[in-house]
N, C-alpha and C. Protein backbone atom coordinates (compact mmCIF):
# COMPACT_ATOMS: atom_id res chain seq x y z
N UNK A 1 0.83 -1.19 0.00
CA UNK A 1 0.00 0.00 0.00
C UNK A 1 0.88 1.26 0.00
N UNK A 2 2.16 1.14 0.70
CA UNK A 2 2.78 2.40 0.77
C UNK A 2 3.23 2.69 -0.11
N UNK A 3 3.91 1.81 -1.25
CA UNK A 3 4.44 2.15 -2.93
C UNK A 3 3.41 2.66 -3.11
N UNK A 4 2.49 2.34 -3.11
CA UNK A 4 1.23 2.92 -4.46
C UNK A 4 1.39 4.19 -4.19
N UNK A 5 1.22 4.62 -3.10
CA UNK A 5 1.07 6.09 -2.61
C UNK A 5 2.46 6.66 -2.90
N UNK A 6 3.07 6.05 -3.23
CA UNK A 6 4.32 6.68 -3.44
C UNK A 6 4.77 7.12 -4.71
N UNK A 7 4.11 5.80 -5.93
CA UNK A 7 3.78 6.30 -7.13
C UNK A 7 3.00 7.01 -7.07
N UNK A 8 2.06 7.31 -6.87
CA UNK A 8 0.96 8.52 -6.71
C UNK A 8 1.14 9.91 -6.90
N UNK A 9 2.26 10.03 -5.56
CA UNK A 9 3.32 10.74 -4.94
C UNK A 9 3.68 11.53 -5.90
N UNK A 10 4.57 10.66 -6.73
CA UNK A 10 5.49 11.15 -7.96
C UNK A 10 4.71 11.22 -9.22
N UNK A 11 3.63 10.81 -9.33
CA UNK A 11 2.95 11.25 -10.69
C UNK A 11 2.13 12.37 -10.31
N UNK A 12 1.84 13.15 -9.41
CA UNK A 12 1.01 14.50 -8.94
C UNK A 12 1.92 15.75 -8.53
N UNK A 13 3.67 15.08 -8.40
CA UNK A 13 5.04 16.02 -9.26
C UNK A 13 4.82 16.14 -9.72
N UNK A 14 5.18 15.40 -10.76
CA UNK A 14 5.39 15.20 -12.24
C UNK A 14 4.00 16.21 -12.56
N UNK A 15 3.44 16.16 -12.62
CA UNK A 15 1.57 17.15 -13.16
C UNK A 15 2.29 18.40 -13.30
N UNK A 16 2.78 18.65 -11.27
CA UNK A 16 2.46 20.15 -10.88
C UNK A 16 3.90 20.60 -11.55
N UNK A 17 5.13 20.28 -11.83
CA UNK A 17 6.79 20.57 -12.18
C UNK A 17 5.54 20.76 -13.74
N UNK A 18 5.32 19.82 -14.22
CA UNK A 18 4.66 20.00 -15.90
C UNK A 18 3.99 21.77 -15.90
N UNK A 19 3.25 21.51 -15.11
CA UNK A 19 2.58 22.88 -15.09
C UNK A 19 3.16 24.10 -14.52
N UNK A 20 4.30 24.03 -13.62
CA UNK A 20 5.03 25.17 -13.10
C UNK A 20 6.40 25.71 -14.71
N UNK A 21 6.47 24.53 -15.51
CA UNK A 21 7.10 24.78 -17.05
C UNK A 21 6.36 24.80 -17.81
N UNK A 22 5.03 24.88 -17.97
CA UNK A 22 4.42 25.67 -18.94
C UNK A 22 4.26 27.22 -18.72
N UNK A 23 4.17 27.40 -17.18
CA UNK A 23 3.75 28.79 -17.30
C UNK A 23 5.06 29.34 -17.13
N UNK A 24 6.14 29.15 -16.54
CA UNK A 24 7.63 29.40 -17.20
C UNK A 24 8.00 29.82 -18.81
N UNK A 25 7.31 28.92 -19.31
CA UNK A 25 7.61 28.98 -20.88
C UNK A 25 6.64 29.90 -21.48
N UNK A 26 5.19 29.82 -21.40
CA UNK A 26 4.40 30.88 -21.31
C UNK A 26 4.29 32.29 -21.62
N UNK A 27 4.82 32.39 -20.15
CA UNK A 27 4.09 33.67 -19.51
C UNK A 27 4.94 35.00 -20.58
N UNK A 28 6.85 34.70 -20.34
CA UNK A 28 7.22 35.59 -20.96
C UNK A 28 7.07 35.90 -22.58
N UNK A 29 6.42 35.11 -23.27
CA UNK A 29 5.92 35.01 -24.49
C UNK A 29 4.67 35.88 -24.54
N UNK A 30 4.05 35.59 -23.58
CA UNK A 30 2.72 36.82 -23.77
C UNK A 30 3.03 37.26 -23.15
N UNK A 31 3.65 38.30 -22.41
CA UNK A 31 4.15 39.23 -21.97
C UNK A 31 4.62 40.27 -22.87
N UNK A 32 5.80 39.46 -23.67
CA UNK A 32 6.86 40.40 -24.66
C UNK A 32 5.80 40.58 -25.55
N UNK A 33 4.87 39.92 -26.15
CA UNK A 33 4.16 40.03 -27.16
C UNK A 33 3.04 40.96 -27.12
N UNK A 34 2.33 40.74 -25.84
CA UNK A 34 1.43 42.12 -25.66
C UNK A 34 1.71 43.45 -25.32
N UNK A 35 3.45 43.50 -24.50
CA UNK A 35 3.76 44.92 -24.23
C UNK A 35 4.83 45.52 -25.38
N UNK A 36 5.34 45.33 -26.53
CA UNK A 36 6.02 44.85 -27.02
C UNK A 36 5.85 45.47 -28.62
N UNK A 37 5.28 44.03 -29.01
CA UNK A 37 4.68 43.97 -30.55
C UNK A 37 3.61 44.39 -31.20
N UNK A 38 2.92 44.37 -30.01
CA UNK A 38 0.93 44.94 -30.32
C UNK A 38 1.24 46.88 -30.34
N UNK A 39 1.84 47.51 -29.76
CA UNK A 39 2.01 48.65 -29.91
C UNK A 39 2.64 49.36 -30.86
N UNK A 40 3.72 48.56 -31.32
CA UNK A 40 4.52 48.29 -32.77
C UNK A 40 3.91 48.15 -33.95
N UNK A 41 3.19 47.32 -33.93
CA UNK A 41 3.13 46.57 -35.21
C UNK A 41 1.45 47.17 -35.31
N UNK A 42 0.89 47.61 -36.91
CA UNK A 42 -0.16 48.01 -36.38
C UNK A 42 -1.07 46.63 -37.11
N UNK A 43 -2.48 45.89 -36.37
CA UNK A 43 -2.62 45.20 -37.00
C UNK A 43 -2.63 44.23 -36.14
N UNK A 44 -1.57 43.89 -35.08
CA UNK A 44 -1.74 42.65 -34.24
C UNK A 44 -2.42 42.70 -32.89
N UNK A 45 -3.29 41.64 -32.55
CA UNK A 45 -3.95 41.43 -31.49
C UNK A 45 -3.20 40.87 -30.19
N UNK A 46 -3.53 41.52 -29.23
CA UNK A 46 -2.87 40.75 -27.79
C UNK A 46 -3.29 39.52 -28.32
N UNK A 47 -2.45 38.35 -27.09
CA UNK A 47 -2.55 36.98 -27.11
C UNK A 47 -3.13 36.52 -25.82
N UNK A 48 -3.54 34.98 -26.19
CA UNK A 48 -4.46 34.76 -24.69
C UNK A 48 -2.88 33.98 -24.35
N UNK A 49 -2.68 33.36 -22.72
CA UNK A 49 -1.94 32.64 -22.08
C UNK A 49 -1.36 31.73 -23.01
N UNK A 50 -2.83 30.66 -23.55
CA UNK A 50 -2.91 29.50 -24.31
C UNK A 50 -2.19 29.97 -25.75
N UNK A 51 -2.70 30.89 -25.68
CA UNK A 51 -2.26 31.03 -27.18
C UNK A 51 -0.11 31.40 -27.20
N UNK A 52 0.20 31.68 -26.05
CA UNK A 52 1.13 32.22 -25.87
C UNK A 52 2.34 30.51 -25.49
N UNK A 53 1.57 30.02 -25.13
CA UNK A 53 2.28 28.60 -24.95
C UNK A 53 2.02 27.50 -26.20
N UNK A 54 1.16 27.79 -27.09
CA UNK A 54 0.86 26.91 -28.30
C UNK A 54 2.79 27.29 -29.06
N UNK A 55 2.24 28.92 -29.02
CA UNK A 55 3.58 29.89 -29.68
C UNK A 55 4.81 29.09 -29.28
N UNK A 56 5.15 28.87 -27.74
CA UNK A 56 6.03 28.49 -27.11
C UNK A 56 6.77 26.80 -27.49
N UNK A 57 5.56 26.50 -27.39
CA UNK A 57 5.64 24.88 -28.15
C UNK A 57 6.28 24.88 -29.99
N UNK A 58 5.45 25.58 -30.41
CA UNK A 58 5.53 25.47 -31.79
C UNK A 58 7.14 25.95 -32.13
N UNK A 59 7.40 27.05 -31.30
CA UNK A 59 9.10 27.15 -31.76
C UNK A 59 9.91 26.45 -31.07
N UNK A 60 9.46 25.82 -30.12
CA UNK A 60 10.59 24.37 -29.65
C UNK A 60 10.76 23.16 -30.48
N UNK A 61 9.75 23.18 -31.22
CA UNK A 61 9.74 22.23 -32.44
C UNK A 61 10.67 22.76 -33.57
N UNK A 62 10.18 23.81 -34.37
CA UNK A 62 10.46 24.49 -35.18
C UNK A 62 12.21 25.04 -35.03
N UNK A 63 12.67 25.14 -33.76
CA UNK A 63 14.25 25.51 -33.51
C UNK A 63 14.91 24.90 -32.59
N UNK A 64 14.44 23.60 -32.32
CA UNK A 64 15.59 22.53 -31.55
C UNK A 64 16.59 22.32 -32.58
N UNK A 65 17.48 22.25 -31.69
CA UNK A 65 18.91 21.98 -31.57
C UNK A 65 19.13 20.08 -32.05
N UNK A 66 19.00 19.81 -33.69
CA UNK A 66 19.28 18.27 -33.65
C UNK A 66 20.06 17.81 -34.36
N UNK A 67 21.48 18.92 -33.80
CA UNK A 67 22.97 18.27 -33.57
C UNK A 67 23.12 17.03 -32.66
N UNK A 68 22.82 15.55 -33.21
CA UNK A 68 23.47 15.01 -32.09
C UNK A 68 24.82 14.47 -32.12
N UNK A 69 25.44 14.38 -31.31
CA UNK A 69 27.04 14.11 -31.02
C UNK A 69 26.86 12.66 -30.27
């Protein structure tokens, strides 16, 4: 009984670390983008959170590093 709870344990980390690096990755993306670019640029709309971590995702794809050694 005490493993289980222990896996438990570590998969309700694992969630909250997941979710403390999304909004890490996030936040400064809509940040720079709404104080930033929207005042700049004429034409662009603030971004929601979500929309600011889709962004975040999509260029971790788009500009990883796949030099492998």
């Amino acid at each position: 009984m005490n493993y289980k709870m222990e896996k438990i344990g570590v998969f309700v980390s694992a969630i909250a670390l997941l979710f403390v690096v999304c909004v890490l990755l996030a936040w400064p993306v809509q940040w720079l983008w709404n104080n930033s670019l929207v005042g700049a640029v004429d034409g662009v709309n603030p971004i929601t959170f979500w929309q600011a971590l889709g962004i975040s995702f999509l260029f971790s794809i788009l500009f990883k590093n796949s030099n492998s050694k």
